[in-house]
C-alpha atoms as a PDB file:
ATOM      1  CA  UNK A   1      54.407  34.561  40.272  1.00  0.00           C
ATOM      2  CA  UNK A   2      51.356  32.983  41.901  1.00  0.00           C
ATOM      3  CA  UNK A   3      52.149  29.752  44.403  1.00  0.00           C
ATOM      4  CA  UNK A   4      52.213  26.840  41.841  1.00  0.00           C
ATOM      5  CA  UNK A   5      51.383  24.117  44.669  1.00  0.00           C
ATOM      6  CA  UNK A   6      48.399  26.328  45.996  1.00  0.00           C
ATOM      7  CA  UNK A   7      45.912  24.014  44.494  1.00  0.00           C
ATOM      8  CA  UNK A   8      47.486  20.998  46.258  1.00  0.00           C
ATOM      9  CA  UNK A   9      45.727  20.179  49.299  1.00  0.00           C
ATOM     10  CA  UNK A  10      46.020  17.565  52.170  1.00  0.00           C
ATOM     11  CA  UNK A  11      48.958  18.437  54.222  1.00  0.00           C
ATOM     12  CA  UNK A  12      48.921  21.439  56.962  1.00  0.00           C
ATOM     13  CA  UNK A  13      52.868  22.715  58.818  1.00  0.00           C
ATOM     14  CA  UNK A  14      51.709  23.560  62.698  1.00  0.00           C
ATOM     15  CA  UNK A  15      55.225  25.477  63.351  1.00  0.00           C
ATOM     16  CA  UNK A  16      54.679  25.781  66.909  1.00  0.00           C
ATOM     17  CA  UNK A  17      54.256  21.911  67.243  1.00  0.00           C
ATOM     18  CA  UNK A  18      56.808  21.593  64.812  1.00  0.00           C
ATOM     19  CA  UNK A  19      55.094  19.135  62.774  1.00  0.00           C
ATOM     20  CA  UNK A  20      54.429  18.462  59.528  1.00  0.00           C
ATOM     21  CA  UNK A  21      50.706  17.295  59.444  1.00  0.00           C
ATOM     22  CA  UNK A  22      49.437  15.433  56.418  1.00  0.00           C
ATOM     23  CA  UNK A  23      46.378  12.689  55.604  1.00  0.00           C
ATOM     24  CA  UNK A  24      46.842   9.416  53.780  1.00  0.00           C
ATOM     25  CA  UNK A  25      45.945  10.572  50.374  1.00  0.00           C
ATOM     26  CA  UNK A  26      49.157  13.313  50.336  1.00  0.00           C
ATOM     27  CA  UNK A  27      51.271  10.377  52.023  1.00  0.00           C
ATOM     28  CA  UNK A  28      50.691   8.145  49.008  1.00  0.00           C
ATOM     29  CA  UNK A  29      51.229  10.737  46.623  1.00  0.00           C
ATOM     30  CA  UNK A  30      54.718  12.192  48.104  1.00  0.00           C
ATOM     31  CA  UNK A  31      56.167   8.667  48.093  1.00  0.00           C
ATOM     32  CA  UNK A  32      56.215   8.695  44.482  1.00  0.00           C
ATOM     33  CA  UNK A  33      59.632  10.758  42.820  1.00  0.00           C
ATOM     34  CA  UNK A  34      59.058  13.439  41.380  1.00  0.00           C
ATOM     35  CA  UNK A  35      55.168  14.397  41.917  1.00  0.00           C
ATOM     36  CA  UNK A  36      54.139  17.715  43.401  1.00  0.00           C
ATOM     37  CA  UNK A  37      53.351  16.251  46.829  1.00  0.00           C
ATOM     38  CA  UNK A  38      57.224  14.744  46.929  1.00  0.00           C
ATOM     39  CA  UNK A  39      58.405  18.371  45.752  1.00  0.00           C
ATOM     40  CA  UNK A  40      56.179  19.969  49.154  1.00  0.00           C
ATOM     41  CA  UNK A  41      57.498  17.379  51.320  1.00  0.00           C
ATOM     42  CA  UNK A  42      61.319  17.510  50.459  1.00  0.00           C
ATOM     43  CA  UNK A  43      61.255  21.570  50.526  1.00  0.00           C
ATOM     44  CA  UNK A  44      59.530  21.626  53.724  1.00  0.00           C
ATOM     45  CA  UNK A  45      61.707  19.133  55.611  1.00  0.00           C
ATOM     46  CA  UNK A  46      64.773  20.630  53.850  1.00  0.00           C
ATOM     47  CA  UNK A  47      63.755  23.999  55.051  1.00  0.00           C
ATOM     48  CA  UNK A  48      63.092  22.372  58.489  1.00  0.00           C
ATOM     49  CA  UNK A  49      65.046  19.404  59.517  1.00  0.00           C
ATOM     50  CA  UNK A  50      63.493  18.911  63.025  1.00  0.00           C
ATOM     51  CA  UNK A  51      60.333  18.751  61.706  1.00  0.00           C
ATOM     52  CA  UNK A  52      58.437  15.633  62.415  1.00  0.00           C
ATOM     53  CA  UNK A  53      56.125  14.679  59.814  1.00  0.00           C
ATOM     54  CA  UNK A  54      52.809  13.542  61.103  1.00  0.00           C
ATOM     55  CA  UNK A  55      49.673  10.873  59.275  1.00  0.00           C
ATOM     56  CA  UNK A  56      46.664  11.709  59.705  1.00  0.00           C
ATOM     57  CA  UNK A  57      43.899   9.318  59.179  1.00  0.00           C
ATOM     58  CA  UNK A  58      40.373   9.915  57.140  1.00  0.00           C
ATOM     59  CA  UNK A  59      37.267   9.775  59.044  1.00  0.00           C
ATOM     60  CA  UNK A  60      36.532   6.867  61.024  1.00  0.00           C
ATOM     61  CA  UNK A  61      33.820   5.106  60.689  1.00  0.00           C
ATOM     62  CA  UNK A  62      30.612   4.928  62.583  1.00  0.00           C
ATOM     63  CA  UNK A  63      28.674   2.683  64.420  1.00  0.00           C
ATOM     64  CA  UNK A  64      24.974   2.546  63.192  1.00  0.00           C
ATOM     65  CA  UNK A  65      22.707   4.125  65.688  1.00  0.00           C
ATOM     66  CA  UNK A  66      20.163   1.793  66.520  1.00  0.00           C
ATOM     67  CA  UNK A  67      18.131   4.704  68.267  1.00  0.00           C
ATOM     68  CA  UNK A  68      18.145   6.739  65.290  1.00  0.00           C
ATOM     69  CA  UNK A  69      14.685   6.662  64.454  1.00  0.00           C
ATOM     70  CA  UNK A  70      13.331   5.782  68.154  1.00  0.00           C
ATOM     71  CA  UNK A  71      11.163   8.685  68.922  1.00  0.00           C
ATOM     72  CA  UNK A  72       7.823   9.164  70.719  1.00  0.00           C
ATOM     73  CA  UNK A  73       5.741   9.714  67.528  1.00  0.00           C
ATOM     74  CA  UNK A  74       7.021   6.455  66.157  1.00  0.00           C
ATOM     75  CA  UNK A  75       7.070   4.392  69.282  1.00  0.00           C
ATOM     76  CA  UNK A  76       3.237   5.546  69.052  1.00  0.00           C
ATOM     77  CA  UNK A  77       2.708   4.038  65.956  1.00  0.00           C
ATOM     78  CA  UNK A  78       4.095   1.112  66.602  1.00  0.00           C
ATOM     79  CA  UNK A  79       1.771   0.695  69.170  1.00  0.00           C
ATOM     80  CA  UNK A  80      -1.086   1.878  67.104  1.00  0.00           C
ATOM     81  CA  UNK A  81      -0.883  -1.182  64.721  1.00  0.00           C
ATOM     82  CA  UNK A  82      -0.857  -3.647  67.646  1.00  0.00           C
ATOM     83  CA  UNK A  83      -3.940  -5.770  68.768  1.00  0.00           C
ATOM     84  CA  UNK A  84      -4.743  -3.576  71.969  1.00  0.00           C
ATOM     85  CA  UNK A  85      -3.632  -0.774  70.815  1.00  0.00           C
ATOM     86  CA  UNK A  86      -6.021   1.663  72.840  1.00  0.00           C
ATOM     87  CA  UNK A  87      -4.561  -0.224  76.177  1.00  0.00           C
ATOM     88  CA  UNK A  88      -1.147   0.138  75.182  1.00  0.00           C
ATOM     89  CA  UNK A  89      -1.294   3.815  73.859  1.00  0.00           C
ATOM     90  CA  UNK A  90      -3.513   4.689  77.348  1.00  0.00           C
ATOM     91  CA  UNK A  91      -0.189   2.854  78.755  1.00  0.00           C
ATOM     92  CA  UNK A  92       2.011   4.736  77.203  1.00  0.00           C
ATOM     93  CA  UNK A  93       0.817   7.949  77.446  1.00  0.00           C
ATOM     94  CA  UNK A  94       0.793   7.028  81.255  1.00  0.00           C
ATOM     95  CA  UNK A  95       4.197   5.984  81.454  1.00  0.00           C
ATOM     96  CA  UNK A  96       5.216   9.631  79.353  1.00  0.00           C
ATOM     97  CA  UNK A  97       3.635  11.173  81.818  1.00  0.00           C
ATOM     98  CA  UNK A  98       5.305   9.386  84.647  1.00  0.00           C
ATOM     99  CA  UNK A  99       8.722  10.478  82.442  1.00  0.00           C
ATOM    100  CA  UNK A 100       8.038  14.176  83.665  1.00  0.00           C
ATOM    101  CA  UNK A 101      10.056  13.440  86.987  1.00  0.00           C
ATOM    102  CA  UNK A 102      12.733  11.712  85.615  1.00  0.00           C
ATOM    103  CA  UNK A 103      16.113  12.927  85.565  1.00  0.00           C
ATOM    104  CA  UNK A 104      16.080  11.210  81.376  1.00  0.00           C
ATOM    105  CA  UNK A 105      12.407  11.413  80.560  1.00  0.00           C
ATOM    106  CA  UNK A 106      13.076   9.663  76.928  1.00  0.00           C
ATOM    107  CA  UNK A 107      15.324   6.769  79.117  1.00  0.00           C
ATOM    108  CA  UNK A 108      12.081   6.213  80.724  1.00  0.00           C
ATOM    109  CA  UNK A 109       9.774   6.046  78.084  1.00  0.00           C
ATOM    110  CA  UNK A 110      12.141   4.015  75.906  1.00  0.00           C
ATOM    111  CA  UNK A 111      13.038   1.607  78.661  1.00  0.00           C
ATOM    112  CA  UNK A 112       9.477   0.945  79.066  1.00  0.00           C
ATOM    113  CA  UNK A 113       8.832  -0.030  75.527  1.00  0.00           C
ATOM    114  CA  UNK A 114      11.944  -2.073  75.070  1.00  0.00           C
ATOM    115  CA  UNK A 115      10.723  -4.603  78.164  1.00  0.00           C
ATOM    116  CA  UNK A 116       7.027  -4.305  76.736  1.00  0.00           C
ATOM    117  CA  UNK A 117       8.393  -5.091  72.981  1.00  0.00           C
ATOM    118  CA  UNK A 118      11.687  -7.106  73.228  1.00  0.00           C
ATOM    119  CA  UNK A 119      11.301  -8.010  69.497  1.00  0.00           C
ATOM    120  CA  UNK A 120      10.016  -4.730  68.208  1.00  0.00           C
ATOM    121  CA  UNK A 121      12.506  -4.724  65.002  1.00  0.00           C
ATOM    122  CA  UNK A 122      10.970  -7.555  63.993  1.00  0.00           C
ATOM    123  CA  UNK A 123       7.855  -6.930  61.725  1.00  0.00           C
ATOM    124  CA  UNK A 124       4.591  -8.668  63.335  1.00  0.00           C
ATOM    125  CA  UNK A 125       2.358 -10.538  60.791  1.00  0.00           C
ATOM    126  CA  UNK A 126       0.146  -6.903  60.942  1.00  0.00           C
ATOM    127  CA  UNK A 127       3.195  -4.809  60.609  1.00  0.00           C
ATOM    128  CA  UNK A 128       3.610  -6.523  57.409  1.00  0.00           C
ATOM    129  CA  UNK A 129      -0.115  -5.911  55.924  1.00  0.00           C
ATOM    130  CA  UNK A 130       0.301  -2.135  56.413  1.00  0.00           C
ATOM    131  CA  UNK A 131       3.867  -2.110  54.935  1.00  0.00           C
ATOM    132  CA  UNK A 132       2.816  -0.262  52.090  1.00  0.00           C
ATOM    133  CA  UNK A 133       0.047   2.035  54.344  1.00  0.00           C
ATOM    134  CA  UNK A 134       1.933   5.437  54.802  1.00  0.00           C
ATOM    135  CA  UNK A 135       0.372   7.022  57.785  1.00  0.00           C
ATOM    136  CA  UNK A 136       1.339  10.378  59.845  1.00  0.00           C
ATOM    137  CA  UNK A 137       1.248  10.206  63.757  1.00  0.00           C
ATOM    138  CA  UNK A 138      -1.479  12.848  63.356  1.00  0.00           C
ATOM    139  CA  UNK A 139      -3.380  10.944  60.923  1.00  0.00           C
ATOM    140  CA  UNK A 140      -3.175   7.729  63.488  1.00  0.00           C
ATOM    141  CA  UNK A 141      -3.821  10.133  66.886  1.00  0.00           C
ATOM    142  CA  UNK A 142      -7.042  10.968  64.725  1.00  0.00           C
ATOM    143  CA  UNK A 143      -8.171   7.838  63.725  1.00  0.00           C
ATOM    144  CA  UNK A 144      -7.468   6.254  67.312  1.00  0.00           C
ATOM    145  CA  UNK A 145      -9.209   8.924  69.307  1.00  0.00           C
ATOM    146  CA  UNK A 146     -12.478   9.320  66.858  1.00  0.00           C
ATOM    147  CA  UNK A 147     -13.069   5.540  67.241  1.00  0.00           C
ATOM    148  CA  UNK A 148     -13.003   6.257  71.003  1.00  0.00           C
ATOM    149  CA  UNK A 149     -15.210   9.445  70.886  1.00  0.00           C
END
């Protein structure tokens, strides 16, 4: 006869802990008389009376990463859509290669545009004319270095 309460998941036994491991979802289920999950966890602590039974939480939840999305190519473009943008990119390609020496070459860099742009997550008035502009960092590299051919 195949294990009836193989298709029941959410609780593990760690016998050399001695413990009885099981998440929230099983918890709430084996409290109520009668279901499967209250059939598991009577046999099991019948068979083992020591046994400490265990809760395990879900996932926890994350903090946003504010640097998610802080690279190089879009730090460039941010500075591409500024006023001086040549002076700034110049700058900036300076300052990456100043990064080379560094013990955290991106902690450089990205120190370097946070006290240049203390506001950058907000959207300058030009930011918001080319919202709907979809460029690639090549395509803006291009453009910017043509203009100064």
């Amino acid at each position: 006869m195949a294990n009836e309460n193989s298709k029941i998941k959410g609780y593990k036994i760690d016998y050399q802990n001695n413990l009885f491991i099981m998440n929230l979802k099983f918890q709430k289920k084996a409290a109520e008389y009668g279901s499967a999950e209250y059939e598991i966890r009577k046999s099991v602590l019948a068979d083992f009376p020591t046994m400490k039974t265990v809760v395990k939480s879900g996932r926890t939840k994350k903090a946003p990463r504010y640097n998610k999305n802080f690279t190089y190519d879009n730090m460039y473009l941010y500075l591409s859509i500024q006023e001086n943008s040549k002076d700034l990119i110049e700058k900036f390609v300076e300052v990456k290669k100043q990064s080379k020496g560094q013990k955290s070459p991106y902690k450089f860099v990205k120190d370097w545009f946070v006290s240049v742009f203390p506001d950058y997550r907000t959207p300058s008035p030009k930011e918001k004319e080319t919202k709907g502009v979809k460029s690639t960092v090549k395509e803006v590299f291009e453009s910017t270095f043509k203009k100064a051919s």
